[in-house]
N, C-alpha and C. Protein backbone atom coordinates (compact mmCIF):
# COMPACT_ATOMS: atom_id res chain seq x y z
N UNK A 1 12.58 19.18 -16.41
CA UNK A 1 12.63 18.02 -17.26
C UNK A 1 11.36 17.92 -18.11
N UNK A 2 10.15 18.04 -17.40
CA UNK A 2 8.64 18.03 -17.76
C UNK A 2 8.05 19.39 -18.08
N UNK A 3 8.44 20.44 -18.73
CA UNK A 3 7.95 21.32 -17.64
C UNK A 3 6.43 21.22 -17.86
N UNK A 4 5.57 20.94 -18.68
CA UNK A 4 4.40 20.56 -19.24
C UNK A 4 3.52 19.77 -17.85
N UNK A 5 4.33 18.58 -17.68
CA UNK A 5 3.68 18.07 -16.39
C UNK A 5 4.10 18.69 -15.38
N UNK A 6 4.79 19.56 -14.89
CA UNK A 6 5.17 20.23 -13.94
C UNK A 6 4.23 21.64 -14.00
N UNK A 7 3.90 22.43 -15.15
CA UNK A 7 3.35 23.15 -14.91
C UNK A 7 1.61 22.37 -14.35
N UNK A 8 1.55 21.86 -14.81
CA UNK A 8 -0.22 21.19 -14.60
C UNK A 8 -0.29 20.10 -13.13
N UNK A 9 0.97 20.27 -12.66
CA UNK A 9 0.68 19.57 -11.07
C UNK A 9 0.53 20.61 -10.38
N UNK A 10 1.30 21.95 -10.27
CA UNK A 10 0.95 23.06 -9.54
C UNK A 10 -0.16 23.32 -9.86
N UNK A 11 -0.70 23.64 -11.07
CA UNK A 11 -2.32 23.99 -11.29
C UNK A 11 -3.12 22.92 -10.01
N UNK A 12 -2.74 21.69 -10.05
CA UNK A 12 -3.76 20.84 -9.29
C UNK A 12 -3.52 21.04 -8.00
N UNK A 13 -2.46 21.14 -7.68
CA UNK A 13 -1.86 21.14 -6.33
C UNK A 13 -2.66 22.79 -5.48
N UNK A 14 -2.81 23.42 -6.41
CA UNK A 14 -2.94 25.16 -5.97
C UNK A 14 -4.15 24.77 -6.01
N UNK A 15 -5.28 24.72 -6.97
CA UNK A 15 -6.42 24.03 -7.16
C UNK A 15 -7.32 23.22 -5.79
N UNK A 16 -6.39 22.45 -5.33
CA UNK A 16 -6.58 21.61 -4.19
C UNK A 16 -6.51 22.61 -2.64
N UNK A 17 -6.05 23.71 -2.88
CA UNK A 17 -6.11 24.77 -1.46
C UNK A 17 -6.78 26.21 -2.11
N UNK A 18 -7.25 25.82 -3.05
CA UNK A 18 -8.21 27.35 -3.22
C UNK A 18 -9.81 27.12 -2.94
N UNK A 19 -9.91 28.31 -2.01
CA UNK A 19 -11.44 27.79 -1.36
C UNK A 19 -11.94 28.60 -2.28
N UNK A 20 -12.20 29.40 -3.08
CA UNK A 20 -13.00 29.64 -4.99
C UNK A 20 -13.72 28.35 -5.21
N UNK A 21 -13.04 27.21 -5.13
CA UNK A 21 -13.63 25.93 -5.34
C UNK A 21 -14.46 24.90 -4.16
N UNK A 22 -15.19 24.20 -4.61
CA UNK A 22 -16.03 23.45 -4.00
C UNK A 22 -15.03 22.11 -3.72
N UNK A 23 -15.25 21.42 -2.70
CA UNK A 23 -14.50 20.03 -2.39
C UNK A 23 -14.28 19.27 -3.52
N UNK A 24 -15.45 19.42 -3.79
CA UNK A 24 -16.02 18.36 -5.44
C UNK A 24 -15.17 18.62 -6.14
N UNK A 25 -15.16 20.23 -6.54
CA UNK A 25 -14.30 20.90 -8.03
C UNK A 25 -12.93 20.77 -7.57
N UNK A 26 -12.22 21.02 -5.96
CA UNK A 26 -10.72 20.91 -6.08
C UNK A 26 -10.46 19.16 -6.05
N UNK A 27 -11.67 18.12 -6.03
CA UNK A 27 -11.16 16.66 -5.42
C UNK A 27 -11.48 15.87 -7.08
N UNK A 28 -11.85 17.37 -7.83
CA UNK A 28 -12.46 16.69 -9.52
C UNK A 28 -13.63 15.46 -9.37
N UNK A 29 -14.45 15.95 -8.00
CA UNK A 29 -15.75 14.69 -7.81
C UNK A 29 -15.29 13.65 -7.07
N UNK A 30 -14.22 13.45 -6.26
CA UNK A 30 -13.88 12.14 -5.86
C UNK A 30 -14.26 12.36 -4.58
N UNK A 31 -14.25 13.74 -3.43
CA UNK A 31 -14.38 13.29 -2.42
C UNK A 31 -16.25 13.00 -2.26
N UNK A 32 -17.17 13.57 -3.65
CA UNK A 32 -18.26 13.34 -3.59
C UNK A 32 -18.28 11.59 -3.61
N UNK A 33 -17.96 10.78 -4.16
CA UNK A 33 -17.41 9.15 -3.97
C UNK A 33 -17.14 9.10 -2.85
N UNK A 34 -16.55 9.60 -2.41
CA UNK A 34 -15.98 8.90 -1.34
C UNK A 34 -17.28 9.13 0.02
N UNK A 35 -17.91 10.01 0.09
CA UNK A 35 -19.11 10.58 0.80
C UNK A 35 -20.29 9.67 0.35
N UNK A 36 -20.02 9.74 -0.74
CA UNK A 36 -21.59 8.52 -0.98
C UNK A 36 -20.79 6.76 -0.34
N UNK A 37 -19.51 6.93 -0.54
CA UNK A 37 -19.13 5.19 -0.39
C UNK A 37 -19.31 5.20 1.16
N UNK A 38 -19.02 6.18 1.78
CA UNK A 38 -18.97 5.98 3.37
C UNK A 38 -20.63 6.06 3.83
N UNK A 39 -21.70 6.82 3.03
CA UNK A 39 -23.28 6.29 3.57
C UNK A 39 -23.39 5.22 2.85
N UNK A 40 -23.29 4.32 1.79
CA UNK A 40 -23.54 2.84 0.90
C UNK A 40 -23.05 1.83 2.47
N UNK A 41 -22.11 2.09 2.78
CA UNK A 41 -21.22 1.36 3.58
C UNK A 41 -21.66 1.29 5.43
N UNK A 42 -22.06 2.73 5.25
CA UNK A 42 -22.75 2.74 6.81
C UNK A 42 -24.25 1.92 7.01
N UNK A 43 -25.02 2.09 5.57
CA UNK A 43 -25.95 1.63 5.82
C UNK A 43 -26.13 -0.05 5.47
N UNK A 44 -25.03 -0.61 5.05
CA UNK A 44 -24.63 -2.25 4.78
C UNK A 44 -23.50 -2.34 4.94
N UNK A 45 -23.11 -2.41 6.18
CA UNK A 45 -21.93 -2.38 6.79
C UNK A 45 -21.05 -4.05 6.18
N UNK A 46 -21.72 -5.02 5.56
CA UNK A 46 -21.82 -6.24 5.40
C UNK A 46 -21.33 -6.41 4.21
N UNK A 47 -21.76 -5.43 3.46
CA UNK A 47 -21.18 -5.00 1.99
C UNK A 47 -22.55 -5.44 0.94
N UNK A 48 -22.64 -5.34 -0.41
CA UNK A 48 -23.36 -4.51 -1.24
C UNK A 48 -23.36 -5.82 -2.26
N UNK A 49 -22.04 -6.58 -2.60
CA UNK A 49 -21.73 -7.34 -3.46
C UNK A 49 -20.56 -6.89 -4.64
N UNK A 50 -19.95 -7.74 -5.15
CA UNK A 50 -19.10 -7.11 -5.35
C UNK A 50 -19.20 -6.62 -7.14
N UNK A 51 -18.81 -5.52 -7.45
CA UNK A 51 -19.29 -4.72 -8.42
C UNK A 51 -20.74 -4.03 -8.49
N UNK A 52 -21.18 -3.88 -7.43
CA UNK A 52 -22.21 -3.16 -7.08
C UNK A 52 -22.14 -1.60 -6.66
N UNK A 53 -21.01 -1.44 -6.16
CA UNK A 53 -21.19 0.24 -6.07
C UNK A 53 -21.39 1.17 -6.91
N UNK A 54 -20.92 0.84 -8.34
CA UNK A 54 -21.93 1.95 -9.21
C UNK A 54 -23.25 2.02 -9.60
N UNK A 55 -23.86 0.78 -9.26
CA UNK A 55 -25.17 -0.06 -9.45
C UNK A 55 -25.26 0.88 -8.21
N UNK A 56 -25.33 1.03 -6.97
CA UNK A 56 -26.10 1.68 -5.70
C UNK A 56 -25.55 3.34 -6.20
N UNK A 57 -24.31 3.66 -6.72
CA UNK A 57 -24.29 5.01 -6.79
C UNK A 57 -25.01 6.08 -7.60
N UNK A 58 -25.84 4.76 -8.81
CA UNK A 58 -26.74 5.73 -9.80
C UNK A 58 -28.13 5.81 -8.65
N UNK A 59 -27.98 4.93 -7.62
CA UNK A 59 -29.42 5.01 -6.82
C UNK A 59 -29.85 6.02 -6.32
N UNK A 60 -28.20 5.84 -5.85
CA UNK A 60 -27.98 7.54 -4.67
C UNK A 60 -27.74 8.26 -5.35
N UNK A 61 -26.97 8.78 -6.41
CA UNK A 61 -26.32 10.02 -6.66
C UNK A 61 -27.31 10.31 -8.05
N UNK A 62 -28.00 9.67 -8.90
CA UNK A 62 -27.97 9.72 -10.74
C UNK A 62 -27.13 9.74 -11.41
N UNK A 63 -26.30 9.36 -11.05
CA UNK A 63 -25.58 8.99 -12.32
C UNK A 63 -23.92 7.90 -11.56
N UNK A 64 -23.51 7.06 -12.61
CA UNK A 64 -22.79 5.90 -12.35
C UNK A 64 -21.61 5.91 -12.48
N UNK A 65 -20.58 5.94 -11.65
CA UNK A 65 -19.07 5.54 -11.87
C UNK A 65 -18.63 5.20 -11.10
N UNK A 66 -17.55 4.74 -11.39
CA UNK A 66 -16.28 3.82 -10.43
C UNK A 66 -15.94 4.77 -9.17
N UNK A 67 -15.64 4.09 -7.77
CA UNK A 67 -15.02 4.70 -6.86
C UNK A 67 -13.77 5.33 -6.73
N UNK A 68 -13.14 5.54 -7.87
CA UNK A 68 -11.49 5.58 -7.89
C UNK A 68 -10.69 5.45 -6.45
N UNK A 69 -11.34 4.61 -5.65
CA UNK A 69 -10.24 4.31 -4.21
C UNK A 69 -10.65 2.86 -4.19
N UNK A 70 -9.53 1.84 -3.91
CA UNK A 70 -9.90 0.70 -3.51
C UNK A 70 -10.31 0.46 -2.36
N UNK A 71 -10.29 1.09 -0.94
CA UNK A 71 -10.89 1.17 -0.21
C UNK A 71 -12.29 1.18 0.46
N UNK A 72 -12.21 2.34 -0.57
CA UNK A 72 -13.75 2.59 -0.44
C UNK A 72 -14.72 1.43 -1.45
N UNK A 73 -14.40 1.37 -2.58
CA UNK A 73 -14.66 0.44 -3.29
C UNK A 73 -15.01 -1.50 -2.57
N UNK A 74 -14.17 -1.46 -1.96
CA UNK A 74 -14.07 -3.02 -0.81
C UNK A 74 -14.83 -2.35 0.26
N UNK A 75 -15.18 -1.57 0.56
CA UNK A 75 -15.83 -1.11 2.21
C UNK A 75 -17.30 -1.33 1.31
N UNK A 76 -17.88 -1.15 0.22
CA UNK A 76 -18.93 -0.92 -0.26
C UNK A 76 -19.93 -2.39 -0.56
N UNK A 77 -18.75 -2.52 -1.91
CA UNK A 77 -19.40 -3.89 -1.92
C UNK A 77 -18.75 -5.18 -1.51
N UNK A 78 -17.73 -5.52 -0.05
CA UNK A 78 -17.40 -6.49 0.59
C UNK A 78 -17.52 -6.36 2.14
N UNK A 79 -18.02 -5.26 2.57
CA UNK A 79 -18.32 -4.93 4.02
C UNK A 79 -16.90 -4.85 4.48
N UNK A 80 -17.08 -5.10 6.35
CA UNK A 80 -15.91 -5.20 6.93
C UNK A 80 -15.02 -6.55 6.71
N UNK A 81 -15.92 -7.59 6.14
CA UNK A 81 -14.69 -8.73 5.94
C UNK A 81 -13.85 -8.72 4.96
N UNK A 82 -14.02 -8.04 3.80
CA UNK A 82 -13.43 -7.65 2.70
C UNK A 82 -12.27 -6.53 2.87
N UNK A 83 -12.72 -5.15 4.01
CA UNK A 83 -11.82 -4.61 4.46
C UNK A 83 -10.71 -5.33 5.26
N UNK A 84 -11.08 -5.91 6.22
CA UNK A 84 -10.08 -6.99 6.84
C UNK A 84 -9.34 -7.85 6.03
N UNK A 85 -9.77 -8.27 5.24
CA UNK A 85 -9.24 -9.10 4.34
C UNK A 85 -8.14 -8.65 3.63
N UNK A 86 -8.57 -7.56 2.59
CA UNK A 86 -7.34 -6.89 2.15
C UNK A 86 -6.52 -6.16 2.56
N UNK A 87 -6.97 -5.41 4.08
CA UNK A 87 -5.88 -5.23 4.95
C UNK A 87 -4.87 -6.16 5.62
N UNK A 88 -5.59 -6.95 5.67
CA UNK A 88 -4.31 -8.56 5.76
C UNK A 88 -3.72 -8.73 5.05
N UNK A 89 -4.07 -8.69 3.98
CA UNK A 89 -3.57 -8.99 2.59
C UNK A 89 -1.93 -7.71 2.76
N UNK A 90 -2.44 -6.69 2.35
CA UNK A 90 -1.95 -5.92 2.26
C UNK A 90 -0.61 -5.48 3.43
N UNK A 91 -1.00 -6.15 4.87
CA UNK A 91 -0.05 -6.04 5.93
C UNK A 91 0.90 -7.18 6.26
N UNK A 92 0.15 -8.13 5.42
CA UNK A 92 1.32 -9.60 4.79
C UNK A 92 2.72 -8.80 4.59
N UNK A 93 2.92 -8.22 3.69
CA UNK A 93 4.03 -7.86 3.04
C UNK A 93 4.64 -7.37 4.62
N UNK A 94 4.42 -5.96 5.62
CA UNK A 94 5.51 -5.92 6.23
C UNK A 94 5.43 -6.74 7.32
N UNK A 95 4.74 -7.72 7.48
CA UNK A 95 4.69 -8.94 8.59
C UNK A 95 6.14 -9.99 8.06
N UNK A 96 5.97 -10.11 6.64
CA UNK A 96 6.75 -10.87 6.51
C UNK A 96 8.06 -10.32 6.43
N UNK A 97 7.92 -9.25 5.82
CA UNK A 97 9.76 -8.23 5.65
C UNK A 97 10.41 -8.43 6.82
N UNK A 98 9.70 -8.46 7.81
CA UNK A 98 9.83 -8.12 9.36
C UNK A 98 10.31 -9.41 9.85
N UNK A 99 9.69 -10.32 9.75
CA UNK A 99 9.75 -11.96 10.29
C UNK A 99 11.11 -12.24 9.41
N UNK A 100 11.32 -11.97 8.59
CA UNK A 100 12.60 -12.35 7.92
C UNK A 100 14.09 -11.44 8.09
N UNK A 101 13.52 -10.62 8.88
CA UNK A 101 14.50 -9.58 8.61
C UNK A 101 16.17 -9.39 9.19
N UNK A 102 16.14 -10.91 9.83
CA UNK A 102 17.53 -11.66 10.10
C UNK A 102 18.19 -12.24 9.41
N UNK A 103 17.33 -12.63 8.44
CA UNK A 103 18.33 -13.56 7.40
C UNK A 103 17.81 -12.74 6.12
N UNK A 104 17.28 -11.89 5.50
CA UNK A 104 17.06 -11.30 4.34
C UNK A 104 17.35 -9.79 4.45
N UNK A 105 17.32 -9.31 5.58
CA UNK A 105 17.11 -7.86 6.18
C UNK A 105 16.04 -7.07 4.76
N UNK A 106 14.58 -7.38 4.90
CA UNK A 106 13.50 -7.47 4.24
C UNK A 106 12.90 -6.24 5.26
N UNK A 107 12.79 -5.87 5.91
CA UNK A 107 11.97 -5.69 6.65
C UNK A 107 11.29 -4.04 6.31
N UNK A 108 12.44 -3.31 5.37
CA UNK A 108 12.07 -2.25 5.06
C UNK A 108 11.60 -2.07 3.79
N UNK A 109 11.70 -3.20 3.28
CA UNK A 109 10.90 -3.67 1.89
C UNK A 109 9.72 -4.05 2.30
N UNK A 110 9.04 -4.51 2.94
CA UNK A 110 7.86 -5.19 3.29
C UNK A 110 7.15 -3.91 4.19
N UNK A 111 7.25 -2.74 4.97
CA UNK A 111 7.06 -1.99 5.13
C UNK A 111 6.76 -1.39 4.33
N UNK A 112 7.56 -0.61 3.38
CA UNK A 112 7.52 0.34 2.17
C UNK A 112 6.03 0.10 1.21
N UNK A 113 6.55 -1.28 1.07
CA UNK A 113 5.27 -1.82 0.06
C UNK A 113 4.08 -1.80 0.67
N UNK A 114 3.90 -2.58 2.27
CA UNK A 114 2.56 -1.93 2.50
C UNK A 114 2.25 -0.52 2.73
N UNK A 115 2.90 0.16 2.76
CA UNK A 115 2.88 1.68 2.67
C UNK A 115 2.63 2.46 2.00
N UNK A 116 2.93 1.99 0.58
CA UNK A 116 2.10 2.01 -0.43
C UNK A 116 1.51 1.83 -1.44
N UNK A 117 0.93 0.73 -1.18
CA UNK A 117 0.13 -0.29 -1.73
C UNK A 117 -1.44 0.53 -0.77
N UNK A 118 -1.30 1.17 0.23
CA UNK A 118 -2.10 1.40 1.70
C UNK A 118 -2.38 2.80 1.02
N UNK A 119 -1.54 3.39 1.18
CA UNK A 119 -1.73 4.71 0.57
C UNK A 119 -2.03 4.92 -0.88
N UNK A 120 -1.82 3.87 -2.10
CA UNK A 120 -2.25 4.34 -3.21
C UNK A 120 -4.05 3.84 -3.20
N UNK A 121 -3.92 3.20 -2.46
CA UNK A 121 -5.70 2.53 -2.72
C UNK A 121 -6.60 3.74 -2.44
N UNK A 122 -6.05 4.57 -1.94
CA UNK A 122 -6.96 5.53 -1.08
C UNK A 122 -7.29 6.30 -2.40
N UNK A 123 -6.65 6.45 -3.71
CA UNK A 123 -6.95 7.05 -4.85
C UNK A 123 -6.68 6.36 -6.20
N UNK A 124 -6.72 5.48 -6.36
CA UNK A 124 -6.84 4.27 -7.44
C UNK A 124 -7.49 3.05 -6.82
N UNK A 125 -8.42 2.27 -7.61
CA UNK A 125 -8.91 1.09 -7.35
C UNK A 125 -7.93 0.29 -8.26
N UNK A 126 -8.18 -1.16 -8.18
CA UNK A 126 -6.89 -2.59 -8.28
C UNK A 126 -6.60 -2.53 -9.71
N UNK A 127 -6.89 -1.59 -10.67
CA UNK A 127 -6.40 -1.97 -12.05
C UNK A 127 -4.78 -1.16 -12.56
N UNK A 128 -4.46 -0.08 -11.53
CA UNK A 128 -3.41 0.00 -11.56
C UNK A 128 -1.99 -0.75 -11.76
N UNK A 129 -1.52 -1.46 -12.98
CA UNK A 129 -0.63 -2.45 -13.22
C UNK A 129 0.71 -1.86 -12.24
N UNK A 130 1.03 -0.65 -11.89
CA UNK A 130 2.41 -0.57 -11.13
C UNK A 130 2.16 -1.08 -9.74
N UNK A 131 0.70 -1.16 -9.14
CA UNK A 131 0.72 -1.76 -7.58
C UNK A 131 0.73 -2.98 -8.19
N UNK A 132 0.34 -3.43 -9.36
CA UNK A 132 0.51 -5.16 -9.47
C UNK A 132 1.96 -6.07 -10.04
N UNK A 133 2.75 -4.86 -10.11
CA UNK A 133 4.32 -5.07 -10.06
C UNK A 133 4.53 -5.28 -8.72
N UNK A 134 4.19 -3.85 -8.10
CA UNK A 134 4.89 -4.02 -6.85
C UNK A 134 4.65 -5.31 -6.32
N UNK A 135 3.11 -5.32 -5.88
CA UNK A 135 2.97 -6.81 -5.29
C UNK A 135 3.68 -7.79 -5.63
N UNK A 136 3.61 -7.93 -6.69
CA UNK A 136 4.21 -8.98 -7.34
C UNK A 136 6.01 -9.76 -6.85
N UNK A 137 6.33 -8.23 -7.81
CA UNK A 137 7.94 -8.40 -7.01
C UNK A 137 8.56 -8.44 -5.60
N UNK A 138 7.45 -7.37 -4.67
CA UNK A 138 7.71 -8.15 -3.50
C UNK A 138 7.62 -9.35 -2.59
N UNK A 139 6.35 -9.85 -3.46
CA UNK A 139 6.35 -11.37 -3.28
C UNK A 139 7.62 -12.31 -3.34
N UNK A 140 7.62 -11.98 -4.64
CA UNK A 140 9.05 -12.98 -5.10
C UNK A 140 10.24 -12.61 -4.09
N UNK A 141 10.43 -11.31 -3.79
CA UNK A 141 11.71 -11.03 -2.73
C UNK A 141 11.48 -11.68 -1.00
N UNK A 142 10.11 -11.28 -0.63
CA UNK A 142 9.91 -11.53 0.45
C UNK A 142 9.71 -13.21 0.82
N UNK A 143 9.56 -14.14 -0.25
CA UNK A 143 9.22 -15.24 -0.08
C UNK A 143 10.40 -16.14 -0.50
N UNK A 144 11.74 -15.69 -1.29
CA UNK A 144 12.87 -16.24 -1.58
C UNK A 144 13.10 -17.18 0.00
N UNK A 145 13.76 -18.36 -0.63
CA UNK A 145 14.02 -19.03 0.65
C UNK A 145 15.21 -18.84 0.86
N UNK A 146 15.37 -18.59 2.48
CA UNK A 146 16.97 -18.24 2.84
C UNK A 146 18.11 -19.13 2.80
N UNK A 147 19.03 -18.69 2.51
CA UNK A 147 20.50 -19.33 2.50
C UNK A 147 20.52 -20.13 3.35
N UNK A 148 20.95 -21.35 3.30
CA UNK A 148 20.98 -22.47 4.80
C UNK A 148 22.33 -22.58 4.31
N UNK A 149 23.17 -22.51 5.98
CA UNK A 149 24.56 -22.89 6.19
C UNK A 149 24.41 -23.97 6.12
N UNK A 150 25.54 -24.34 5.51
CA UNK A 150 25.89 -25.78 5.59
C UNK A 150 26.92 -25.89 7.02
N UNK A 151 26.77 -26.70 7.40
CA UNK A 151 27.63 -26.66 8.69
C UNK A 151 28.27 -28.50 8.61
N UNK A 152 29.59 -28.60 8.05
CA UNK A 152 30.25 -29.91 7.68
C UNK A 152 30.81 -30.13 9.23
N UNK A 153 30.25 -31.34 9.25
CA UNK A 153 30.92 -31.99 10.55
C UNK A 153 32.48 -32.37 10.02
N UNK A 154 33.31 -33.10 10.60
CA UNK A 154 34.58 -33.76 10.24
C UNK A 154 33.85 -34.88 10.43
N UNK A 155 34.89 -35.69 9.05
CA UNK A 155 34.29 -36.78 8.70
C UNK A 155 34.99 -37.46 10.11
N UNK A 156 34.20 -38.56 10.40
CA UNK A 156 34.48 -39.55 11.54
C UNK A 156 35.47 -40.64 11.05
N UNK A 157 36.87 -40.94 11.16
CA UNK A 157 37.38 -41.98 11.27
C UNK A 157 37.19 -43.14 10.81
N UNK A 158 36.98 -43.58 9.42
CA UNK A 158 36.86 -45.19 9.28
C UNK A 158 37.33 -46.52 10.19
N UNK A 159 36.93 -47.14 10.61
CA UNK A 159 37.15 -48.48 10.90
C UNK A 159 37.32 -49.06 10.45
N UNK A 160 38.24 -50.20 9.66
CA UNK A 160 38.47 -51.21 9.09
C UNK A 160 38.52 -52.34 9.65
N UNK A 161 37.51 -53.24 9.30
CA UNK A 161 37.55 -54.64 9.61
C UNK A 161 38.26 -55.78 8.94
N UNK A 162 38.99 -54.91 7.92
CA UNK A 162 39.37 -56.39 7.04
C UNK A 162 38.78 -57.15 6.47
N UNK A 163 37.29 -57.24 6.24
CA UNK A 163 36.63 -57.97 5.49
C UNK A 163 35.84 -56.67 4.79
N UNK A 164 36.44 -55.91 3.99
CA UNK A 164 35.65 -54.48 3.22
C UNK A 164 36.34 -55.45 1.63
N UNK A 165 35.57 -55.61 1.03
CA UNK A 165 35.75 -55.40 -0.38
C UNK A 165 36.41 -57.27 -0.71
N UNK A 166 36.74 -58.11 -0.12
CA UNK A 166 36.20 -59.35 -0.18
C UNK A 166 35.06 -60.17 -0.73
N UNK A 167 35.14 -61.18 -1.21
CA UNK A 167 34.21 -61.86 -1.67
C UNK A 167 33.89 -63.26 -0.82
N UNK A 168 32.77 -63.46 -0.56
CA UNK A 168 32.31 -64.10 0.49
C UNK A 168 32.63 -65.88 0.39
């Protein structure tokens, strides 16, 4: 269909298991990020502040760029409460798929999404607009309120007293 992008994913893909190359050269510099985010992080386990990791990475490394993982990126400059945090965040979705999954049968939607929403962070940080669909729309699915039966009693029998609709 592609063959253009198809030929240039095998290049990366082959690229990525040829030891000719350095971690750096098959990870195109990311797992070097990710090595500096895990000492930033060991040594302020508390976190850094937030938009600070390229500010500490020209410290450490010389020279400045983005973490391309949201992970690592939140482990840096939000410590472990920031990790917790957006792992909550993020495990919302199949908590709730799950909790609903009697009356919506959600549960493999709310899975999926934290699955990967979990797995794309590990190589994009939050400006990715398709995880902010996903979120999005699974929100709206997972939070729809469920169908309530109506359950009609039979009406009960009037009584008539004979004085209904009289004037006093």
């Amino acid at each position: 269909l592609f063959p253009e992008m198809q030929q240039y994913a095998l290049r990366r893909i082959n690229k990525t298991f040829d030891d000719r190359y350095s971690m750096g050269g098959r990870t195109s510099g990311r797992s070097e990020l990710v090595e500096a985010g895990v000492k930033m992080f060991l040594e302020n386990p508390f976190g850094r502040g937030s938009g600070a990791f390229s500010v500490e990475l020209q410290d450490i490394q010389g020279f400045s760029k983005q973490s391309h993982s949201g992970w690592v990126k939140t482990a840096v400059e939000n410590g472990v409460v920031g990790v917790a945090m957006l792992g909550a965040f993020i495990g919302s979705f199949a908590w709730v798929g799950i909790r609903n999954r009697r009356v919506h049968r959600t549960a493999g939607l709310g899975v999926m999404v934290t699955a990967a929403i979990t797995v794309a962070l590990f190589s994009t940080e939050f400006n990715a607009k398709g995880l902010w669909f996903l979120m999005a729309g699974a929100t709206a699915i997972l939070s729809y309120p469920p169908k309530r039966r109506i359950i009609r009693i039979p009406d009960e029998p009037r009584i008539h007293s004979g004085y209904e609709g009289r004037a006093a």
